[in-house]
N, C-alpha and C. Protein backbone atom coordinates (compact mmCIF):
# COMPACT_ATOMS: atom_id res chain seq x y z
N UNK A 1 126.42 93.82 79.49
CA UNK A 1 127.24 93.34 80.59
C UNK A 1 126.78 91.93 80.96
N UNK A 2 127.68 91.32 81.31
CA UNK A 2 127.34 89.72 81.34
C UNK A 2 126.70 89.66 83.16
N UNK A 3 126.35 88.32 83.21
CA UNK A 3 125.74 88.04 84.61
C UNK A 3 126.94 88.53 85.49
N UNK A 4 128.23 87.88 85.35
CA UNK A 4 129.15 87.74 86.23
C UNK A 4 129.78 88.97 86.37
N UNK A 5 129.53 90.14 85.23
CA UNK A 5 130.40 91.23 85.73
C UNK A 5 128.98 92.11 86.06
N UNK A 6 128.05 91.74 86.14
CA UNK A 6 127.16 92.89 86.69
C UNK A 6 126.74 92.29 88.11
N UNK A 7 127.42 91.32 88.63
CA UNK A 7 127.43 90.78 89.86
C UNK A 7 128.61 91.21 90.38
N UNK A 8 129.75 90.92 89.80
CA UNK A 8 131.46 92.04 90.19
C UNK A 8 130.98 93.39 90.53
N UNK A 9 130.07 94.04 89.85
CA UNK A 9 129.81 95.37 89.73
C UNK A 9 128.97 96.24 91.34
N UNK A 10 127.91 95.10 90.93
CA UNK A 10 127.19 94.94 92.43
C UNK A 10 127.89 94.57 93.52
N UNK A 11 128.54 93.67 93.35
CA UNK A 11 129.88 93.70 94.99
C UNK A 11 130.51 94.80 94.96
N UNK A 12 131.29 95.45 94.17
CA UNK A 12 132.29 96.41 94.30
C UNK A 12 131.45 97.68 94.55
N UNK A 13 130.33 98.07 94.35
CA UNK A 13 129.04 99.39 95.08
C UNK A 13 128.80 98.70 96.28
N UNK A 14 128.27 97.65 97.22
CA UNK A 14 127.88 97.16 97.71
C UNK A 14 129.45 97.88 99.13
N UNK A 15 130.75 97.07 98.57
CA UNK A 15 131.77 97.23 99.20
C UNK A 15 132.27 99.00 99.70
N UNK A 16 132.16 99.55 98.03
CA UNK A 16 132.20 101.09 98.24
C UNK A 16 131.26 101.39 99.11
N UNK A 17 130.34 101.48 99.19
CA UNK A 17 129.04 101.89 99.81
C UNK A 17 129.59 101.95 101.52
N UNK A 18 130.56 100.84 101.95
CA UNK A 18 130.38 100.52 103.32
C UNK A 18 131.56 101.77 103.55
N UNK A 19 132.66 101.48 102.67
CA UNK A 19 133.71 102.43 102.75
C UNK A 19 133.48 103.67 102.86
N UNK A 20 132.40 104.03 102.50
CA UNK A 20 132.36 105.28 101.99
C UNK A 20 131.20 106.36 103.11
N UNK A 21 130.30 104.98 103.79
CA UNK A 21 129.49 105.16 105.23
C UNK A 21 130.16 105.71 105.97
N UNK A 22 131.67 104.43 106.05
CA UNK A 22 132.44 105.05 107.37
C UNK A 22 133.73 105.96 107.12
N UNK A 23 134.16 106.11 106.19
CA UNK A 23 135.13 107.38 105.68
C UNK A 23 134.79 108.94 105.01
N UNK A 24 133.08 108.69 104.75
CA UNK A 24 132.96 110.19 103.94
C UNK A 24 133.17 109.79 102.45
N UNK A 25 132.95 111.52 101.92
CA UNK A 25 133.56 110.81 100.69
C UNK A 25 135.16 111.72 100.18
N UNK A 26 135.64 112.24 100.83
CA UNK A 26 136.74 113.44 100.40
C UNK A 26 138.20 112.05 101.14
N UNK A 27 138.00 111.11 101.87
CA UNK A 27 138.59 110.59 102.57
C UNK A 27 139.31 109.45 101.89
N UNK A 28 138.18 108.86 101.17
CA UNK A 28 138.19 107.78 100.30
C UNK A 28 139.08 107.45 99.09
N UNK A 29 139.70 106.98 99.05
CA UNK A 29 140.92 106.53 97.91
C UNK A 29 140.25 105.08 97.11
N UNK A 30 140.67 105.37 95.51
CA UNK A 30 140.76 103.82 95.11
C UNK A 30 141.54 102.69 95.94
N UNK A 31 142.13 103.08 96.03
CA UNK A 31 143.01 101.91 97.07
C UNK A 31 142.15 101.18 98.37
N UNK A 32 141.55 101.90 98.78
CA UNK A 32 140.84 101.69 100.07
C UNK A 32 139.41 100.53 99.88
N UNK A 33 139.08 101.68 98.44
CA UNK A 33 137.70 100.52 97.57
C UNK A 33 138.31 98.77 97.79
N UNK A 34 139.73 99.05 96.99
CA UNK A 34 140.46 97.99 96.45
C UNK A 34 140.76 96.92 97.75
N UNK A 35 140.70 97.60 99.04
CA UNK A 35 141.01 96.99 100.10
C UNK A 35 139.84 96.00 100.71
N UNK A 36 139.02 96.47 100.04
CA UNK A 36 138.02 96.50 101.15
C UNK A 36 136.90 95.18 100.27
N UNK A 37 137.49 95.63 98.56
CA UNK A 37 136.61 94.19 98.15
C UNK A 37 137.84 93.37 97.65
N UNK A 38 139.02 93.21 98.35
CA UNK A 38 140.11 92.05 97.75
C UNK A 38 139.97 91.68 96.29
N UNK A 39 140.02 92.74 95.71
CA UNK A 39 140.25 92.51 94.32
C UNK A 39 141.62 93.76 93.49
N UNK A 40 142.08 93.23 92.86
CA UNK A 40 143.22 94.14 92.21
C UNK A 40 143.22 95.27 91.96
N UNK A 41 144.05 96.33 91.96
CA UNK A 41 143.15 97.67 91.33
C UNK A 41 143.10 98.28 89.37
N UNK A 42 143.63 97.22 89.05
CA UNK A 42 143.18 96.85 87.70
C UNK A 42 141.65 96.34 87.53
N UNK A 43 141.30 95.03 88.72
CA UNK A 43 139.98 95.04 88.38
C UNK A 43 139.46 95.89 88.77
N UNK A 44 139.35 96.91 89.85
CA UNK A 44 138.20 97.86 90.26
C UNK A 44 138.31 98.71 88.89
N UNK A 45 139.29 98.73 88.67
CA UNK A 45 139.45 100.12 87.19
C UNK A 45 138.63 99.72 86.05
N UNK A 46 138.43 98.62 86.18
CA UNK A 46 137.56 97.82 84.60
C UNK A 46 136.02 98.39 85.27
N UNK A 47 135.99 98.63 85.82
CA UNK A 47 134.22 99.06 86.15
C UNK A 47 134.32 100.61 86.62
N UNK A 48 135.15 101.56 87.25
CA UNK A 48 135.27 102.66 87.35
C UNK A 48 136.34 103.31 87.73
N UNK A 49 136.77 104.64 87.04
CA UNK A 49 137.74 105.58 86.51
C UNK A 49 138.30 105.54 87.73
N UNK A 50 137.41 106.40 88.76
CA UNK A 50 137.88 107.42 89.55
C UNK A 50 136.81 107.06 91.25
N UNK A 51 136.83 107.63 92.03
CA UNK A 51 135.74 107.74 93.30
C UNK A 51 134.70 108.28 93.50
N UNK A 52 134.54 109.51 93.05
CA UNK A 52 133.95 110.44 92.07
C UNK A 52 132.81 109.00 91.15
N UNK A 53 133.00 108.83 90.37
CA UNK A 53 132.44 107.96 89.66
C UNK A 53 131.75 107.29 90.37
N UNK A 54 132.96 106.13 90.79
CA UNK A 54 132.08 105.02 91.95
C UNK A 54 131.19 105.65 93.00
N UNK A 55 131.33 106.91 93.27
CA UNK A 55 130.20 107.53 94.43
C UNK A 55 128.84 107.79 93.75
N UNK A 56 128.77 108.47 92.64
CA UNK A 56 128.02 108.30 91.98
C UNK A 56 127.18 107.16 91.52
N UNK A 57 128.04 106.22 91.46
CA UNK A 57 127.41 104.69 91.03
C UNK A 57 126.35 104.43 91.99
N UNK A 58 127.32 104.82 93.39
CA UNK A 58 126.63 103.91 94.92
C UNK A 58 125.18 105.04 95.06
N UNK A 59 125.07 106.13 94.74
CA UNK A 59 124.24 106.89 94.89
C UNK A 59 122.82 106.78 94.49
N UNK A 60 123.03 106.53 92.71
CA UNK A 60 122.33 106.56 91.76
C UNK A 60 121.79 104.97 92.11
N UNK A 61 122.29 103.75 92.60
CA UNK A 61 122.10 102.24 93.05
C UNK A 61 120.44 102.59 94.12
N UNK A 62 120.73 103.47 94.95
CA UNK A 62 119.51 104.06 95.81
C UNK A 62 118.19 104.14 95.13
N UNK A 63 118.19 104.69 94.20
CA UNK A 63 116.99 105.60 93.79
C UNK A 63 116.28 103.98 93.30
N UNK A 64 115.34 104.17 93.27
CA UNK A 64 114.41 103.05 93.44
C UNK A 64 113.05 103.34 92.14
N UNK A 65 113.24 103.43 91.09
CA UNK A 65 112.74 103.61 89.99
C UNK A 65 111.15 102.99 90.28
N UNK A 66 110.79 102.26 90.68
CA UNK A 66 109.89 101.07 90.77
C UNK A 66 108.80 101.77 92.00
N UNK A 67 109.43 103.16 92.79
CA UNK A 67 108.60 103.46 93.81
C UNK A 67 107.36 103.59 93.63
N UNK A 68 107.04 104.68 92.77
CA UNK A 68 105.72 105.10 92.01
C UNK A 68 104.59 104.19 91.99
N UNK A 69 105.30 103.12 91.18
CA UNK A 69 104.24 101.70 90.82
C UNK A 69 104.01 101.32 92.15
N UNK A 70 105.14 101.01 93.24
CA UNK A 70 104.29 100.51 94.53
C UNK A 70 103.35 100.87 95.24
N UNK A 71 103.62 102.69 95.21
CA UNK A 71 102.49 102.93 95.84
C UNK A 71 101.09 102.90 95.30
N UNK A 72 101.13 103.00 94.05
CA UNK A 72 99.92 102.86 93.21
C UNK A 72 99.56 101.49 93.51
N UNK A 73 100.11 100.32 93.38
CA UNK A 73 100.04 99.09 93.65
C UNK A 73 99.40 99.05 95.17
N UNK A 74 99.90 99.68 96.10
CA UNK A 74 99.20 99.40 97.19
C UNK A 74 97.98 100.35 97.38
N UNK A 75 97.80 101.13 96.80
CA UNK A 75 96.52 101.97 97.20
C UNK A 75 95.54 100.89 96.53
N UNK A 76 96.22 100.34 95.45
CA UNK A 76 94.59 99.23 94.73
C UNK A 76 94.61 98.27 95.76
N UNK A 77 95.34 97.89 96.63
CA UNK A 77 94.87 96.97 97.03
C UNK A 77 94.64 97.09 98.35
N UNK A 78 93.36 98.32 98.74
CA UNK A 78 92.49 98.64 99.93
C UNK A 78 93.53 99.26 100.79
N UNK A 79 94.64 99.33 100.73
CA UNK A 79 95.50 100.45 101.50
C UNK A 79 95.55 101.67 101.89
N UNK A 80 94.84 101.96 102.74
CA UNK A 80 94.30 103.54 102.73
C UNK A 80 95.53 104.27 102.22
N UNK A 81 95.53 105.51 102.45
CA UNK A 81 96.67 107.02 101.95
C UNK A 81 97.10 106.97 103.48
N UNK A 82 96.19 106.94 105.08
CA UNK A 82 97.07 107.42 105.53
C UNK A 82 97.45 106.34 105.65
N UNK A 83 97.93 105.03 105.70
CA UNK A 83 98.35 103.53 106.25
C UNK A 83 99.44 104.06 105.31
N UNK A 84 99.65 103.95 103.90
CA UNK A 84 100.63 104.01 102.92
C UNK A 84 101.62 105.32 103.74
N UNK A 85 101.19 106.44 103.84
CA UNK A 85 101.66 107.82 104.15
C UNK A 85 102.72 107.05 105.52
N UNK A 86 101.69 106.51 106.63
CA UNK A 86 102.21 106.34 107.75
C UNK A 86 103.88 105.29 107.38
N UNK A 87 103.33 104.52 106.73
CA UNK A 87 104.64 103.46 106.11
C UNK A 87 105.57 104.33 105.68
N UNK A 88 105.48 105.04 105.09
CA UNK A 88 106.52 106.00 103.83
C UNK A 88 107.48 106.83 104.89
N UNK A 89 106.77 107.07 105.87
CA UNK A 89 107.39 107.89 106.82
C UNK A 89 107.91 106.93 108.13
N UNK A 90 107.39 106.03 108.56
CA UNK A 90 108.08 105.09 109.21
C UNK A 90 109.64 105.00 108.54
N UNK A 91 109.65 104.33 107.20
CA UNK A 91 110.94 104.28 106.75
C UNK A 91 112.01 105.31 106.33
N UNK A 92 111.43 106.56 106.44
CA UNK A 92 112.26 107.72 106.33
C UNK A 92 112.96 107.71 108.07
N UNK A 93 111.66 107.78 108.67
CA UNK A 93 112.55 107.95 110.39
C UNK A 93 113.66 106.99 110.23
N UNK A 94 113.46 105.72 109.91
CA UNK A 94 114.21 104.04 110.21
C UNK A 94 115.81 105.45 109.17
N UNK A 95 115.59 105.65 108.22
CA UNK A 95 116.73 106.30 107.24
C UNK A 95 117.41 107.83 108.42
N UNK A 96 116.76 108.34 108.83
CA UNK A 96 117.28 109.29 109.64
C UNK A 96 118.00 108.88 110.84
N UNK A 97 117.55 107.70 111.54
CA UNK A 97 118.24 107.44 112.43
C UNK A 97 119.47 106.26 112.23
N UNK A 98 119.68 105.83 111.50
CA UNK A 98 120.28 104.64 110.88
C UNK A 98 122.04 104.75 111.16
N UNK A 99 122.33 104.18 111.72
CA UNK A 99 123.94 104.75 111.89
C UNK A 99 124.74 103.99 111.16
N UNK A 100 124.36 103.05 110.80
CA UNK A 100 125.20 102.10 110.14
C UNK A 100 124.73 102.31 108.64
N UNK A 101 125.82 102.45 107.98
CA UNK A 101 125.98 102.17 106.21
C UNK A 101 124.98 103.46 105.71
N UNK A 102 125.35 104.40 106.82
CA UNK A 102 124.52 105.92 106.00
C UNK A 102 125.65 106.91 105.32
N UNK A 103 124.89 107.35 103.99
CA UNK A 103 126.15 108.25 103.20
C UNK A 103 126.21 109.73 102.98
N UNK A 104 124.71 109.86 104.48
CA UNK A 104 125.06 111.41 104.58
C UNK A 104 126.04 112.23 104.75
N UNK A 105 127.00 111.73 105.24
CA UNK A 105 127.77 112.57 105.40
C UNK A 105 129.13 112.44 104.43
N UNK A 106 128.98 111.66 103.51
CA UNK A 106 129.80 111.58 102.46
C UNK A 106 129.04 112.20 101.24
N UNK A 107 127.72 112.17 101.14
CA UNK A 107 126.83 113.11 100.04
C UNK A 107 126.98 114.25 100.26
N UNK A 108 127.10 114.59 101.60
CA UNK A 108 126.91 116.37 101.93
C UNK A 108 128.67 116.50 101.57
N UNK A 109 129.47 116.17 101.56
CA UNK A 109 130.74 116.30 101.39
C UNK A 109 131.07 116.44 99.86
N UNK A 110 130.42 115.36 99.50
CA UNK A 110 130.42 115.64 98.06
C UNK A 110 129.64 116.46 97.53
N UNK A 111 128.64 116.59 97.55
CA UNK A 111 127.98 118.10 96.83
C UNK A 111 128.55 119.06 97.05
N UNK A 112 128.86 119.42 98.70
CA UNK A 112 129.69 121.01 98.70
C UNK A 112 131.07 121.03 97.57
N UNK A 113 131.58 120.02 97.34
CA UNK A 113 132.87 120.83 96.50
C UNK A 113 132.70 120.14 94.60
N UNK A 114 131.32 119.57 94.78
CA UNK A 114 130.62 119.11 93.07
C UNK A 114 129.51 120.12 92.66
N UNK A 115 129.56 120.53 91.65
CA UNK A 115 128.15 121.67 90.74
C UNK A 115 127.81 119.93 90.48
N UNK A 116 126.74 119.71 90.21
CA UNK A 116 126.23 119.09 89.64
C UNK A 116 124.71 119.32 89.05
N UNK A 117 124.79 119.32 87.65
CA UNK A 117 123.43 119.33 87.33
C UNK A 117 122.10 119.12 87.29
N UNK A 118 121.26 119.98 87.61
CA UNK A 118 119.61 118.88 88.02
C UNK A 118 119.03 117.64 87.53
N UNK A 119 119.34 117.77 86.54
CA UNK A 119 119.06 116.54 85.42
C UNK A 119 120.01 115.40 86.02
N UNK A 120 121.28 115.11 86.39
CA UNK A 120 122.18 114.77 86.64
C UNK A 120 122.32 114.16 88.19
N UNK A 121 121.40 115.09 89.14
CA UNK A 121 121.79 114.73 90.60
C UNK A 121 121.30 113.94 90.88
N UNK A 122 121.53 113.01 91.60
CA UNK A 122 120.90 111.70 92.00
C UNK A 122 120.23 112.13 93.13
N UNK A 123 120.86 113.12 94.19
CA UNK A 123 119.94 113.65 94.89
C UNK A 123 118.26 114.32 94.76
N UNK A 124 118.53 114.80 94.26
CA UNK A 124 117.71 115.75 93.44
C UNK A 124 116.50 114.62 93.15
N UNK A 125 116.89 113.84 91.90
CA UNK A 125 116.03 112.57 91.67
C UNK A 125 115.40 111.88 92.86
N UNK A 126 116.27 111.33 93.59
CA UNK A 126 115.72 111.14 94.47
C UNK A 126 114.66 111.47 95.67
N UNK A 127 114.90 112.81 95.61
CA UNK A 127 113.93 114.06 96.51
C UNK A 127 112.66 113.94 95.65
N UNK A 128 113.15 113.98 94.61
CA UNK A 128 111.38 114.38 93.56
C UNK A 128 110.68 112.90 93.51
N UNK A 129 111.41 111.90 93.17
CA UNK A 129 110.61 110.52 93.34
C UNK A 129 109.94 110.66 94.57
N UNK A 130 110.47 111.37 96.03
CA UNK A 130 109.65 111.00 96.99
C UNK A 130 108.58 112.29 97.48
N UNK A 131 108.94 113.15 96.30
CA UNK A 131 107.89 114.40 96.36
C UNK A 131 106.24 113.99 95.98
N UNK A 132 106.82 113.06 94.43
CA UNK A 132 105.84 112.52 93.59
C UNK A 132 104.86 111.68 94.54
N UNK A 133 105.79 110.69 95.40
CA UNK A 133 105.31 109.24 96.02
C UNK A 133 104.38 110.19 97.05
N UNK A 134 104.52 110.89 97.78
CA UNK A 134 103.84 111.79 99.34
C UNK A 134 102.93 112.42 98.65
N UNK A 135 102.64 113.24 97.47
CA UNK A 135 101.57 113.65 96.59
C UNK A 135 100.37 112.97 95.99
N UNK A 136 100.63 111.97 95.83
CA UNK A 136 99.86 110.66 95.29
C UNK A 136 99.06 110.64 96.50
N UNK A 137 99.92 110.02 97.55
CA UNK A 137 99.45 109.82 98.80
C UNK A 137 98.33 110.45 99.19
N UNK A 138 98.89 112.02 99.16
CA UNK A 138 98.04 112.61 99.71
C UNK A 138 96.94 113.51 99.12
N UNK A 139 97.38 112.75 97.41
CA UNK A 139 95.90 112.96 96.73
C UNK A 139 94.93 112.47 97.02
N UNK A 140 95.39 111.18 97.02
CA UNK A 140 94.51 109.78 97.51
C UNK A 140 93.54 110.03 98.69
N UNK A 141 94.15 110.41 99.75
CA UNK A 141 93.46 110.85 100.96
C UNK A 141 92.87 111.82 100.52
N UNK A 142 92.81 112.60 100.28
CA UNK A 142 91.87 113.95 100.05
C UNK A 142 90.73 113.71 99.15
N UNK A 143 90.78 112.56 98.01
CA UNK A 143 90.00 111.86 97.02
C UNK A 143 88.64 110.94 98.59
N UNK A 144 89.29 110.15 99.44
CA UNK A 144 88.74 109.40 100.41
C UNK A 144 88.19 110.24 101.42
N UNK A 145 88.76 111.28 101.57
CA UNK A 145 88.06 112.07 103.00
C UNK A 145 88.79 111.68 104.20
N UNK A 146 90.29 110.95 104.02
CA UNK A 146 91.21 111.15 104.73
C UNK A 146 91.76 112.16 105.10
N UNK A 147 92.00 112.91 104.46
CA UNK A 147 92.70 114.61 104.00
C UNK A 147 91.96 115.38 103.83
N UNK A 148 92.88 116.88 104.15
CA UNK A 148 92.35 118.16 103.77
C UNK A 148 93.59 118.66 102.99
N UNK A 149 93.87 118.57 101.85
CA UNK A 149 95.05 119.64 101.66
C UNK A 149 94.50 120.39 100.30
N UNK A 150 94.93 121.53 99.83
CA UNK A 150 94.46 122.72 99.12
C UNK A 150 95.63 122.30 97.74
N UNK A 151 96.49 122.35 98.30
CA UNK A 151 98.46 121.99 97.27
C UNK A 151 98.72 120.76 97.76
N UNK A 152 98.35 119.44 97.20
CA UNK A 152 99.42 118.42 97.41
C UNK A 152 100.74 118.62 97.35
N UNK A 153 100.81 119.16 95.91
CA UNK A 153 102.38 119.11 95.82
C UNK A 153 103.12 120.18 96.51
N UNK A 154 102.70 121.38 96.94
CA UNK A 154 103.26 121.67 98.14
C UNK A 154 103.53 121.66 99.28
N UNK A 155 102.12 120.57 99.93
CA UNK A 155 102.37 119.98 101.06
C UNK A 155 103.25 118.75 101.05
N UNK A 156 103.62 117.95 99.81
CA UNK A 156 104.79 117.18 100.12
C UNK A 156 106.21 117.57 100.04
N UNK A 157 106.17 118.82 99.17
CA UNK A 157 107.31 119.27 99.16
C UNK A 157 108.11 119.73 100.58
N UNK A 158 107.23 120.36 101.08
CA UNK A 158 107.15 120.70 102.26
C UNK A 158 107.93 119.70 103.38
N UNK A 159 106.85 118.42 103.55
CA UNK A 159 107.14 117.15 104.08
C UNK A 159 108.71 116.76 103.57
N UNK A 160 109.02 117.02 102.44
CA UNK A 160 110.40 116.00 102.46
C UNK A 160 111.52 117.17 102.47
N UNK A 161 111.00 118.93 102.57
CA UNK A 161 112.08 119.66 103.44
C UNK A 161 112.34 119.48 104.39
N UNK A 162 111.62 119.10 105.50
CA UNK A 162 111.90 118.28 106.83
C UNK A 162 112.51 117.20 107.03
N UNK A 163 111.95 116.21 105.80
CA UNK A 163 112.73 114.91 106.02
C UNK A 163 114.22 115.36 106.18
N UNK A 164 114.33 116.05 104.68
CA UNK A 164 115.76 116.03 104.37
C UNK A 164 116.69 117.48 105.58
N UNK A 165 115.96 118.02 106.29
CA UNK A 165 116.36 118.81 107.25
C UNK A 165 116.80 118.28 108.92
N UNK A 166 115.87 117.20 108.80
CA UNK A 166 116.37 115.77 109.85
C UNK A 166 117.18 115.29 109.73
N UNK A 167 117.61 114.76 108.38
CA UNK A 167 118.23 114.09 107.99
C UNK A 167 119.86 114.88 108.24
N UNK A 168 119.57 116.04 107.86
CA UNK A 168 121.35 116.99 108.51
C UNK A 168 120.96 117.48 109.72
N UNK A 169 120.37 117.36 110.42
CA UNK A 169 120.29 117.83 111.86
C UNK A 169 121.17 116.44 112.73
N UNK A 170 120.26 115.09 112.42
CA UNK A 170 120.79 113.85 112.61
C UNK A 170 122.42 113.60 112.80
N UNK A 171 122.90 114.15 111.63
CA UNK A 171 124.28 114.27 111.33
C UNK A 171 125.10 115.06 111.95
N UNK A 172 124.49 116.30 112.06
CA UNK A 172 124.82 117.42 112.92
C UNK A 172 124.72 117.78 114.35
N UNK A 173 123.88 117.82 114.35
CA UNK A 173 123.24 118.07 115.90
C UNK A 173 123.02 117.03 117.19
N UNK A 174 122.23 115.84 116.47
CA UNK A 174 121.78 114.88 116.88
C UNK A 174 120.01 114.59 117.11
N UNK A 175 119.54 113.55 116.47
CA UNK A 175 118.27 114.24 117.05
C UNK A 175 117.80 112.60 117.61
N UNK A 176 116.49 112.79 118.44
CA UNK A 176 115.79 111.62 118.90
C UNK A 176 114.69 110.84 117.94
N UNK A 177 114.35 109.40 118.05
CA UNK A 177 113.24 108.98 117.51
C UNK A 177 112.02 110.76 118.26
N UNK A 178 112.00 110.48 119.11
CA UNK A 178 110.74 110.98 120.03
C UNK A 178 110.82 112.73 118.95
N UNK A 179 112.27 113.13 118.85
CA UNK A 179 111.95 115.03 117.98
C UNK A 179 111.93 114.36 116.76
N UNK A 180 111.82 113.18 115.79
CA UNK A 180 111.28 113.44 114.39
C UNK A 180 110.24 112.76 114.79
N UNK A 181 109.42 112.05 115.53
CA UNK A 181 107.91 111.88 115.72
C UNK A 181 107.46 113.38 115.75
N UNK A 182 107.68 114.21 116.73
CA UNK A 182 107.51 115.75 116.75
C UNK A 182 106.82 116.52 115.12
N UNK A 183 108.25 116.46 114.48
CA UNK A 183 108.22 117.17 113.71
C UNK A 183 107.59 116.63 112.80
N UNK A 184 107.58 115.33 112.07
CA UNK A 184 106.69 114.51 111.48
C UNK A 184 104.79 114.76 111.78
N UNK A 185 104.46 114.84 113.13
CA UNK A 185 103.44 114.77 113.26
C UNK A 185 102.44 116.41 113.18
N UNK A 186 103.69 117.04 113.35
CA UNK A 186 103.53 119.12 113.26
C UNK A 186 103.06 118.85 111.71
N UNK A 187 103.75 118.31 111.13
CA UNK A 187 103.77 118.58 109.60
C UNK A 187 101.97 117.51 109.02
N UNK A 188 102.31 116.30 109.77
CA UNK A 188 100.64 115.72 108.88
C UNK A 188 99.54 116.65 109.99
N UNK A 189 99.28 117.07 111.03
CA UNK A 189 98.32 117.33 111.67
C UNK A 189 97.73 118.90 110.52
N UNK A 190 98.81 119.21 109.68
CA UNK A 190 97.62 120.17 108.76
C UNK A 190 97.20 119.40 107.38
N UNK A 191 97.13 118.15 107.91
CA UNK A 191 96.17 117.30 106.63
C UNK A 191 95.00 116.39 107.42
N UNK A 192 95.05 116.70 108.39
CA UNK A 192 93.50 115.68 109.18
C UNK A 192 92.77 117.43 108.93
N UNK A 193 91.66 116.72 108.08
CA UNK A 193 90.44 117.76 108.22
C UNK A 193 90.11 118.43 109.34
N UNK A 194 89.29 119.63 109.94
CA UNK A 194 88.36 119.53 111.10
C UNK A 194 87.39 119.84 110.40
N UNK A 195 86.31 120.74 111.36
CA UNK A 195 85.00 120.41 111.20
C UNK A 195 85.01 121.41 110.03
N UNK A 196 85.15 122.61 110.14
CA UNK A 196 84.97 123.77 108.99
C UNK A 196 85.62 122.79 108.02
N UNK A 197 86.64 122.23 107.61
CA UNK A 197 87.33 121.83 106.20
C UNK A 197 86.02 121.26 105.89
N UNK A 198 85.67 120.37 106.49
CA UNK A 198 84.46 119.38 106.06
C UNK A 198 82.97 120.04 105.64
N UNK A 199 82.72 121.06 106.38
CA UNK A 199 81.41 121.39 106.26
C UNK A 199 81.50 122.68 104.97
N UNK A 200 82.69 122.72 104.87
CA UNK A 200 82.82 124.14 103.42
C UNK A 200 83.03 123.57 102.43
């Protein structure tokens, strides 16, 4: 793909993306894409079929391949686990509360009436990149004597059932900065050691 159409490509996700924040995704028409980045609907068609597709595009655009290496990157460079941990979760709250250009409620729309495969879900991918990233973490700490945990990888798994349980409560219910500090802090207070972790 040349510079100029993988820059077309990137505007027209960029454009979907906004459409698709504020319509859902069952709502959404090519036409609307087409509206919204003033381009023909011959050109939107030269880059994707259907909405379906393009949702997918805008989805899979998220996942951040490169996470892994950062955090590794910042633990070398004197970053404690919990400083990194505390960051990782700062920007999940900033993602839970975010009202503008969020596609929860066009993802949850679309999964209920899509099977989609594990291998395949961008969700999915995405959950485990940040299973991987909170595990590291909180290997790291437990390596330093930051931590106590027995299962990393079940204590992050854990951690990003909440995230992602905020994350539809948010949508649903409504929630405050002040109830995901709450629940955020329920969840790390069984990784600060006490005295027995330490002395056994």
């Amino acid at each position: 793909m040349s510079e100029k159409s993988a820059l077309k490509r990137k505007y027209i996700l960029d454009k979907a993306r906004e459409v698709f924040a504020a319509k859902g995704f069952k709502n959404v028409t090519m036409k609307d894409v087409v509206d919204a980045c003033e381009i023909s609907r011959g050109g939107l068609y030269l880059y994707f079929a259907n909405t379906e597709e393009l949702f997918l595009a805008v989805l899979n655009g998220e996942d951040d391949s490169d996470d892994d290496e950062a955090v590794v990157a910042a633990l070398r460079n004197d970053a404690t686990a919990g400083d990194m941990l505390a960051l990782f979760l700062k920007e999940q709250k900033k993602d839970i509360l975010k009202k503008k250009n969020n596609l929860s409620v066009a993802t949850y729309e679309y999964f209920e009436s899509h099977k989609v495969s594990g291998v395949d879900n961008p969700l999915k991918k995405s959950f485990d990149t940040a299973v991987r990233i909170v595990e590291k973490l909180i290997e790291n700490g437990v390596e330093n004597g930051e931590f106590y945990c027995e299962n990393p990888t079940g204590c992050a798994r854990n951690m990003m059932y909440v995230i992602e349980g905020l994350k539809i409560s948010g949508k649903t219910m409504g929630v405050t900065e002040e109830m995901i500090d709450r629940e955020l802090m329920y969840v790390l207070a069984g990784l600060v050691p006490d005295e027995n972790d330490i002395n056994n």
